[in-house]
C-alpha atoms as a PDB file:
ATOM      1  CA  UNK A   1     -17.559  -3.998  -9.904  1.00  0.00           C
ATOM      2  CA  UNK A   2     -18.822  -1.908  -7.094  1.00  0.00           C
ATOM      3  CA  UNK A   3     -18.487  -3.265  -3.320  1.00  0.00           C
ATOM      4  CA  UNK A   4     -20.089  -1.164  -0.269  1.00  0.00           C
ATOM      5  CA  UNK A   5     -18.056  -2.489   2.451  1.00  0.00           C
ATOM      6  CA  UNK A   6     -17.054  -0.913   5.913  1.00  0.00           C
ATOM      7  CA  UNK A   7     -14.057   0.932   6.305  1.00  0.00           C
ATOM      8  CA  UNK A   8     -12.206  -2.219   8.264  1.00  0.00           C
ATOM      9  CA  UNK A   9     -13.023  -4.239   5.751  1.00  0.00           C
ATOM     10  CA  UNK A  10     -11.454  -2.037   3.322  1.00  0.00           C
ATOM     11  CA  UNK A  11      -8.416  -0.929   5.010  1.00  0.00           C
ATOM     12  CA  UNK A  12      -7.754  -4.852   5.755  1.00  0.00           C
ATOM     13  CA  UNK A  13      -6.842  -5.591   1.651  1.00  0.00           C
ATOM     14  CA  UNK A  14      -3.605  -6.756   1.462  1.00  0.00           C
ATOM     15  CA  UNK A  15      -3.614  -6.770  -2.294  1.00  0.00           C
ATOM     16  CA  UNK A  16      -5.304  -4.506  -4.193  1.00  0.00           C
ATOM     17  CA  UNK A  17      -7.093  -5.156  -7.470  1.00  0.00           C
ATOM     18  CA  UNK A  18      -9.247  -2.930  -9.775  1.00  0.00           C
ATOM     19  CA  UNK A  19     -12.634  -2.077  -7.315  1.00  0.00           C
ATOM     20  CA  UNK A  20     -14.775   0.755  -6.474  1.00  0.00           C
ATOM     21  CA  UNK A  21     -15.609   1.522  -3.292  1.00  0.00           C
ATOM     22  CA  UNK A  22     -18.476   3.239  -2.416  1.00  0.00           C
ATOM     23  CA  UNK A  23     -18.581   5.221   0.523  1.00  0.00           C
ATOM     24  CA  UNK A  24     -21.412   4.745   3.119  1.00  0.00           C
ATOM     25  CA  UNK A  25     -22.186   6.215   6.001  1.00  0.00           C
ATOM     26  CA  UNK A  26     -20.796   3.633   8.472  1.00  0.00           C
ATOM     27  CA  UNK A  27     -17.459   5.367   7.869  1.00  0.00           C
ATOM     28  CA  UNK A  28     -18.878   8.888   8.931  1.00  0.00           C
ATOM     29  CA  UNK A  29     -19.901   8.155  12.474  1.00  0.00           C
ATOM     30  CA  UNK A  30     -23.333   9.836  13.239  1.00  0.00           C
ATOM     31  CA  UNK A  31     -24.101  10.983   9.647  1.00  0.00           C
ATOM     32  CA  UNK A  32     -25.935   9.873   7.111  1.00  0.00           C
ATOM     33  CA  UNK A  33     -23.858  11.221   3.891  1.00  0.00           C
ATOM     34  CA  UNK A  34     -23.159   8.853   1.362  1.00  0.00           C
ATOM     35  CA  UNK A  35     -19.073  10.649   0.965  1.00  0.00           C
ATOM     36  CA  UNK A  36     -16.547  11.912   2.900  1.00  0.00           C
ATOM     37  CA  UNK A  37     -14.791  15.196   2.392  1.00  0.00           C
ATOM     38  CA  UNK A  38     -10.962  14.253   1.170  1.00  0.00           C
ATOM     39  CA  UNK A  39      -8.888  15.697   4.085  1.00  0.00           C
ATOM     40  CA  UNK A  40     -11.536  13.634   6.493  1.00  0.00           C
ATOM     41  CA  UNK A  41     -10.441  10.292   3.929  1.00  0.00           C
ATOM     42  CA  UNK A  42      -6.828  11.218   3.924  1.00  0.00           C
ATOM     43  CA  UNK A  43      -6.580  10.949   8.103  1.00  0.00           C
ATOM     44  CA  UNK A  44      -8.793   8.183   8.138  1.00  0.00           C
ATOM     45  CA  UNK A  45      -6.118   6.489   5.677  1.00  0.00           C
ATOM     46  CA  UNK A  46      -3.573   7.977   7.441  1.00  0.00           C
ATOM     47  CA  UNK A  47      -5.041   6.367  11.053  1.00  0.00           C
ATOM     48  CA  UNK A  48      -4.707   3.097   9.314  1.00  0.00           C
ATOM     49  CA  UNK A  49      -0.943   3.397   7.786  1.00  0.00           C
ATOM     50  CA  UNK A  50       1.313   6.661   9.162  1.00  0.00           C
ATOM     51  CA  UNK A  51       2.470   7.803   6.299  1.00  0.00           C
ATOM     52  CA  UNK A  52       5.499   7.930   8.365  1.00  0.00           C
ATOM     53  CA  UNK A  53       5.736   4.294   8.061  1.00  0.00           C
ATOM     54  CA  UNK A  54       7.327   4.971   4.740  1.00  0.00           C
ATOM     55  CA  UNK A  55      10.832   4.181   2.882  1.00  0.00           C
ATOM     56  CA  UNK A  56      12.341   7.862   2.741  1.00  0.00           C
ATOM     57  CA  UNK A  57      13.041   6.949  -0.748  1.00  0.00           C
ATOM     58  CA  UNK A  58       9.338   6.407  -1.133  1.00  0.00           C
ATOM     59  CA  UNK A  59       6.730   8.754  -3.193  1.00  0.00           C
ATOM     60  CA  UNK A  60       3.604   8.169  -0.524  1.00  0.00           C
ATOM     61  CA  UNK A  61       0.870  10.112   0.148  1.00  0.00           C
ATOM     62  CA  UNK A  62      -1.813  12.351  -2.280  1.00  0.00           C
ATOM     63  CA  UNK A  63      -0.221  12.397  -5.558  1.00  0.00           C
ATOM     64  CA  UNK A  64      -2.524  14.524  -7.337  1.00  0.00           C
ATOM     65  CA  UNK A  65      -5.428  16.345  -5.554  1.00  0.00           C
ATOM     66  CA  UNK A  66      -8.057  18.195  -7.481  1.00  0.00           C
ATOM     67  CA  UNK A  67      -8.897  21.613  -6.529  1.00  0.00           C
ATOM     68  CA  UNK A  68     -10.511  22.206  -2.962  1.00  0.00           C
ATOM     69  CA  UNK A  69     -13.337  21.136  -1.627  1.00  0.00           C
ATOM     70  CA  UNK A  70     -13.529  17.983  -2.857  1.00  0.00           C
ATOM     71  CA  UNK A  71     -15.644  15.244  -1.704  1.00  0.00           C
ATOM     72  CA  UNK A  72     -15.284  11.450  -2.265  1.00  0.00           C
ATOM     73  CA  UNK A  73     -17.835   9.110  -3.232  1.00  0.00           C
ATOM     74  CA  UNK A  74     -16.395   6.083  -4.948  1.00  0.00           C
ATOM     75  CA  UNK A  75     -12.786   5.181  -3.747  1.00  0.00           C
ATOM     76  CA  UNK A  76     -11.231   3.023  -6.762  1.00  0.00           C
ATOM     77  CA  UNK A  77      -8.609   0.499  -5.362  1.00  0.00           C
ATOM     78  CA  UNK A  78      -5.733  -0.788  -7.558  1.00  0.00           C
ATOM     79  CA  UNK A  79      -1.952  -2.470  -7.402  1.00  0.00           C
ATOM     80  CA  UNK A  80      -1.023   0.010 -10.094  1.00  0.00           C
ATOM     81  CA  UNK A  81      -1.976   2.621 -12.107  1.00  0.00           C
ATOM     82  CA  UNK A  82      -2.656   2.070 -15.717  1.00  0.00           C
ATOM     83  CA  UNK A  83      -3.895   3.793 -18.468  1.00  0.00           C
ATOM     84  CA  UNK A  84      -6.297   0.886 -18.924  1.00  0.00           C
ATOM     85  CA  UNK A  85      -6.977   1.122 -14.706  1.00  0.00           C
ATOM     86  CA  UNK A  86      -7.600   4.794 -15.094  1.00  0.00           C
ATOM     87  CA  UNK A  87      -9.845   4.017 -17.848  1.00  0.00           C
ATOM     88  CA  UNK A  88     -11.980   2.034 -15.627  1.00  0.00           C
ATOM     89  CA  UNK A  89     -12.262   4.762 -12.673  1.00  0.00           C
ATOM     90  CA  UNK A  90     -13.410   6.947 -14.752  1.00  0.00           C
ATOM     91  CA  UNK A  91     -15.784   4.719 -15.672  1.00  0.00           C
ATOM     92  CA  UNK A  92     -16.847   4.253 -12.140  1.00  0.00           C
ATOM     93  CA  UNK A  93     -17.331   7.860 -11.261  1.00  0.00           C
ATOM     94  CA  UNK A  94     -14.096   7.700  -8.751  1.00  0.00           C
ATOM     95  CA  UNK A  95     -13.591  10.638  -6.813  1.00  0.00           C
ATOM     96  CA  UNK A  96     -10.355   9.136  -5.382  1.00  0.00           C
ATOM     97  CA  UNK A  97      -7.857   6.264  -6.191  1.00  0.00           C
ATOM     98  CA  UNK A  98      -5.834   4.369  -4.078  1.00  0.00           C
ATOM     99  CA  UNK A  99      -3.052   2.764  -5.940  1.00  0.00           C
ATOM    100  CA  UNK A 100      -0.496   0.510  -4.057  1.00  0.00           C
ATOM    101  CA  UNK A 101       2.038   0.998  -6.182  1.00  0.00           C
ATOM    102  CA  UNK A 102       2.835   5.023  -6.615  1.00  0.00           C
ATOM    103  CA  UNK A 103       1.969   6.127 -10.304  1.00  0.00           C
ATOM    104  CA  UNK A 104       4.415   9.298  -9.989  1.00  0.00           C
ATOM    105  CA  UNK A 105       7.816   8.583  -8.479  1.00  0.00           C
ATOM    106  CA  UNK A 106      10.744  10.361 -10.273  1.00  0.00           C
ATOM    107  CA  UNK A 107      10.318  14.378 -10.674  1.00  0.00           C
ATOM    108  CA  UNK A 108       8.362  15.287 -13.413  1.00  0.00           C
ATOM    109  CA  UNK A 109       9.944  18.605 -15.659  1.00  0.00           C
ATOM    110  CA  UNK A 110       6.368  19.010 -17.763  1.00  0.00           C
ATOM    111  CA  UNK A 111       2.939  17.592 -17.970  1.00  0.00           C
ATOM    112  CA  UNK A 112       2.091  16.500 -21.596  1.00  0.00           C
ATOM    113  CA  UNK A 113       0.840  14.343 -23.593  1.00  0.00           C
ATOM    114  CA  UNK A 114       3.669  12.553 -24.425  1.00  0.00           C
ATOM    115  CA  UNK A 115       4.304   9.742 -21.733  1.00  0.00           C
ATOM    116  CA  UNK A 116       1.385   7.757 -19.945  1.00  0.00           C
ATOM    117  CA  UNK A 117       2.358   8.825 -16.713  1.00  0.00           C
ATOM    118  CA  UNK A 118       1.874  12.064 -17.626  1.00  0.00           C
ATOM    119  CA  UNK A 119      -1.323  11.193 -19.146  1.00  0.00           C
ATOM    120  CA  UNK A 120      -2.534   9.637 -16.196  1.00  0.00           C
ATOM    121  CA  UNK A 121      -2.172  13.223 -14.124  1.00  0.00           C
ATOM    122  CA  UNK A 122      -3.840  15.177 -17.026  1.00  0.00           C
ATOM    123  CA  UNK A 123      -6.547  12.871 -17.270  1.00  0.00           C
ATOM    124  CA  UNK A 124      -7.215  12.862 -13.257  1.00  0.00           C
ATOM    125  CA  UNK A 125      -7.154  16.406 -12.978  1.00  0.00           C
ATOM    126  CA  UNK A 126      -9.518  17.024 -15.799  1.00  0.00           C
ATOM    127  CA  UNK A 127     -11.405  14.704 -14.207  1.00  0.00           C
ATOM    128  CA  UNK A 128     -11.036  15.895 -10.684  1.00  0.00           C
ATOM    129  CA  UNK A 129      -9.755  12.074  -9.529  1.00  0.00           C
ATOM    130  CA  UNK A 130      -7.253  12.535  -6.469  1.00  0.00           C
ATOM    131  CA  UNK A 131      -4.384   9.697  -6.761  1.00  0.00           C
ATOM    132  CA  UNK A 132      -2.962   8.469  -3.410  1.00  0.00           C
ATOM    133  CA  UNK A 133      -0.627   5.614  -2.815  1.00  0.00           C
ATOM    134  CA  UNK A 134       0.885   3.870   0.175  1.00  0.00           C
ATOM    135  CA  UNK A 135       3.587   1.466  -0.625  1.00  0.00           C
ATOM    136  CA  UNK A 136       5.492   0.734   1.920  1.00  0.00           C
ATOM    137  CA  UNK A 137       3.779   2.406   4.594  1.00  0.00           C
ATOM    138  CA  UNK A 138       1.532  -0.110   3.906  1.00  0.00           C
ATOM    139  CA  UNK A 139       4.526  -2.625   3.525  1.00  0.00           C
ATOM    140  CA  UNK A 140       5.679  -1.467   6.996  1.00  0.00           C
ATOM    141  CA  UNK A 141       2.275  -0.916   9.138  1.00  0.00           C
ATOM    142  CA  UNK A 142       1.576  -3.058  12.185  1.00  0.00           C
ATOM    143  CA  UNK A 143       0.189  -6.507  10.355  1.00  0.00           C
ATOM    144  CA  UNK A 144       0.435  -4.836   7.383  1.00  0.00           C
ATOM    145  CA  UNK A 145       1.937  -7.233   4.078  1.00  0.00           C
ATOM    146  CA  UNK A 146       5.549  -7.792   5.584  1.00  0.00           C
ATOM    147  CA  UNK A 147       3.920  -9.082   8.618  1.00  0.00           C
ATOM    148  CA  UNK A 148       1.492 -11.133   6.426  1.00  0.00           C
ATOM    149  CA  UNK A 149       4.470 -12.466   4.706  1.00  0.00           C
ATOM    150  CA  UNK A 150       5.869 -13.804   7.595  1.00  0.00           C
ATOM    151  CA  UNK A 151       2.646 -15.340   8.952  1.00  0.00           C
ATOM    152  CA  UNK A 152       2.910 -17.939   6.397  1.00  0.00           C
ATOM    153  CA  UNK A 153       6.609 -19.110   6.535  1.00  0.00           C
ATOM    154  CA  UNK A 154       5.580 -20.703  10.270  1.00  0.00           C
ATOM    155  CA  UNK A 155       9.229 -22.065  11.008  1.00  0.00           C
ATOM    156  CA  UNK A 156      10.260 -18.912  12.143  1.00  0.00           C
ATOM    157  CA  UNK A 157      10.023 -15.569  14.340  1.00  0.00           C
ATOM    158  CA  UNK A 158      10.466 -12.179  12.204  1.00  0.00           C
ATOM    159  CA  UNK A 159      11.825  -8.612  13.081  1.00  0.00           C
ATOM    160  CA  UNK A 160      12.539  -5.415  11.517  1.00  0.00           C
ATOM    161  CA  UNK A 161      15.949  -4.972   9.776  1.00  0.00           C
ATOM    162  CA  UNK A 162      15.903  -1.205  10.737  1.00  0.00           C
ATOM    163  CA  UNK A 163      13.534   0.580  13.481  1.00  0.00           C
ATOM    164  CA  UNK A 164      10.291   2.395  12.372  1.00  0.00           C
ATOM    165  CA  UNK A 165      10.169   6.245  11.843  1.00  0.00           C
ATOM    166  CA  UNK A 166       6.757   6.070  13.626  1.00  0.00           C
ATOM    167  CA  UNK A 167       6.833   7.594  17.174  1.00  0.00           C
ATOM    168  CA  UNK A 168       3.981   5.665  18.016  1.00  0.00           C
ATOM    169  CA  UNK A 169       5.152   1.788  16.755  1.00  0.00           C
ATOM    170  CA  UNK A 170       9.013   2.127  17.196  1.00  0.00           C
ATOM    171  CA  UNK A 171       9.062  -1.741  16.715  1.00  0.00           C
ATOM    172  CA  UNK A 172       7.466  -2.096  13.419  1.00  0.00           C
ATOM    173  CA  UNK A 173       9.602  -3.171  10.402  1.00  0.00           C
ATOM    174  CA  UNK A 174      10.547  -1.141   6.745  1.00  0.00           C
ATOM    175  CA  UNK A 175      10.125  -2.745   3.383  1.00  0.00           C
ATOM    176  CA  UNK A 176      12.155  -5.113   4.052  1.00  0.00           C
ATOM    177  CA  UNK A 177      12.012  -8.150   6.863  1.00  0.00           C
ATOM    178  CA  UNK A 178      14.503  -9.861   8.678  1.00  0.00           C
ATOM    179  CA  UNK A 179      13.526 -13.376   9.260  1.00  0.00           C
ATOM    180  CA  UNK A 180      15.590 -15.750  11.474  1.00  0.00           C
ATOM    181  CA  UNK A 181      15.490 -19.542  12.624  1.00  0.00           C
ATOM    182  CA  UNK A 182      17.939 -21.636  14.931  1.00  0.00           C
ATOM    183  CA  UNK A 183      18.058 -24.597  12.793  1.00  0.00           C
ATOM    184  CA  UNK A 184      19.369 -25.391   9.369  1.00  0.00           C
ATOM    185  CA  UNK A 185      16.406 -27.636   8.449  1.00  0.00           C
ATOM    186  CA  UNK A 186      14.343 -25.442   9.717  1.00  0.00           C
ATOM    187  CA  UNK A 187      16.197 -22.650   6.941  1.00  0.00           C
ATOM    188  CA  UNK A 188      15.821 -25.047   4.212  1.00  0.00           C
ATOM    189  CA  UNK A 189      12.040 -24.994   4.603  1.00  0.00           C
ATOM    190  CA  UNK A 190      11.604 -20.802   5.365  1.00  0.00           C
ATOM    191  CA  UNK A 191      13.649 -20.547   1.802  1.00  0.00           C
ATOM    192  CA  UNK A 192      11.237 -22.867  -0.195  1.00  0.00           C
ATOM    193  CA  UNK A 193       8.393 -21.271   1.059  1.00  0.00           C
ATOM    194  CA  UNK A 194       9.589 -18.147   0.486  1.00  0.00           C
ATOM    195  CA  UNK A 195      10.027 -19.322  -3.113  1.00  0.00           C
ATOM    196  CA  UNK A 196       6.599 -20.192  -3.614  1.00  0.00           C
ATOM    197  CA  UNK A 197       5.295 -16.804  -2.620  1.00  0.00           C
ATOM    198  CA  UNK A 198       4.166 -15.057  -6.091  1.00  0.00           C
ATOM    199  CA  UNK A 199       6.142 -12.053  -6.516  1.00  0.00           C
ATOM    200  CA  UNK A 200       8.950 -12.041  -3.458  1.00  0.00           C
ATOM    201  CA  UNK A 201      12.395 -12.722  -4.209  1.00  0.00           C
ATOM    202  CA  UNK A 202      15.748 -13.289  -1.788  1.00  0.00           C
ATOM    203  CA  UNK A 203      17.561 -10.580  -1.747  1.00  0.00           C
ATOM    204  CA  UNK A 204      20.386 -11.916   0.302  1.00  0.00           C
ATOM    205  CA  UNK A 205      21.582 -15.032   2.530  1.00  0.00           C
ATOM    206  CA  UNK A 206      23.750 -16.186   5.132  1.00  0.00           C
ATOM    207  CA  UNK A 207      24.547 -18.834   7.530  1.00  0.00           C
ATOM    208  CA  UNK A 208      26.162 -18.349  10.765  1.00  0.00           C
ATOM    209  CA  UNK A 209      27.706 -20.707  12.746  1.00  0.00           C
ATOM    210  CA  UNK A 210      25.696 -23.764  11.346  1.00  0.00           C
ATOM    211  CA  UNK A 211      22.902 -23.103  14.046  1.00  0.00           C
ATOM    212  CA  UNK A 212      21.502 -19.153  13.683  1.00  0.00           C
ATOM    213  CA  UNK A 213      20.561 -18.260   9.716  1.00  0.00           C
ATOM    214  CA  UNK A 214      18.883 -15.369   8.159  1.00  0.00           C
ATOM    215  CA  UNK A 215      17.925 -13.788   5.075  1.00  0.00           C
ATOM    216  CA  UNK A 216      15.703 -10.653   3.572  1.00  0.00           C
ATOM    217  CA  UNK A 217      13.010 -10.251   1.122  1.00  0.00           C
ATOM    218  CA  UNK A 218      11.118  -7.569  -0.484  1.00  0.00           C
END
């Protein structure tokens, strides 16, 4: 389905699902254009989430970018990247695609036919769709998902296992989040509701000294 919200509105999902986005000109201040040129989307995207906010391990940023200049009109949101996903952006007339989850991570030695990743950057450059993905800058972004995360474990306070790489939010956290109480009972509940949060798993858990406790999740 198509959605024609502003640009906070869209920049504040937390969890993407298949949706097009069409560009209005609320996010072009002082013009009336219905889309945005892609470098102009890129730093707005970028003003949201550094890219620097990133896992160095991470694949973030424009995946594929179709041949300059290219405009966006319809942004297509998604998790991840499917065939069946791409299916319905092109469907949609996306000009753009922001998937959560990066559809290209490991070097790739040829572009065929053969595997579906592969097929997913054929079919967006014949199509001139750009592909852009922000995992864990995302992940890592002031009240971005780790600090979601946190927000609902209430028991306890939260802080970054290692420093950001972002000059301007030294503070922020990485993909994954320290979290830390003072009391044992208080451990037993951050763990259960941890639990109960659809798709995070502990990673890792220890208890020191009976009264200071911590553990990590992606």
């Amino acid at each position: 389905y198509s959605v024609l919200p502003d640009f906070c509105m869209l920049s504040s999902r937390v969890r993407l699902v298949p949706t097009a986005v069409r560009l209005v000109h609320s996010l072009i201040r002082g013009s009336s254009r219905s889309f945005m040129d892609l470098q102009a989307l890129l730093s707005s995207l970028n003003d949201f989430a550094s890219l620097s906010f990133a896992e160095s391990w991470d694949n973030v940023g424009l995946l594929v970018e179709p041949s300059p200049p290219h405009t966006v009109n319809t942004l297509f949101l998604t998790n991840d990247l499917t065939e069946g996903v791409m299916e319905e952006a092109l469907q949609k007339k996306a000009d753009l695609i922001l998937s959560y989850h990066p559809p290209i991570f490991r070097p790739m030695k040829r572009i065929t036919w053969k595997t579906w990743k592969e097929r997913l950057v054929i079919r967006a450059l014949e199509n001139r769709v750009g592909i852009y993905s922000p995992h864990t800058a995302y992940d890592a972004a002031p009240q971005g998902v780790n600090n979601w995360l946190a927000k609902g474990l209430g028991v306890c306070t939260s802080r970054p296992i290692h420093a950001s790489r972002a000059p301007d939010y030294p503070t922020e956290g990485t993909h994954r989040v320290e979290f830390n109480v003072t009391h044992t009972q208080d451990l037993d509940k951050v763990i259960s509701a941890v639990k109960g949060i659809a798709g995070v798993s502990v990673t890792s858990f220890s208890a020191r000294y009976n009264i200071f406790s911590s553990f990590c999740v992606y």
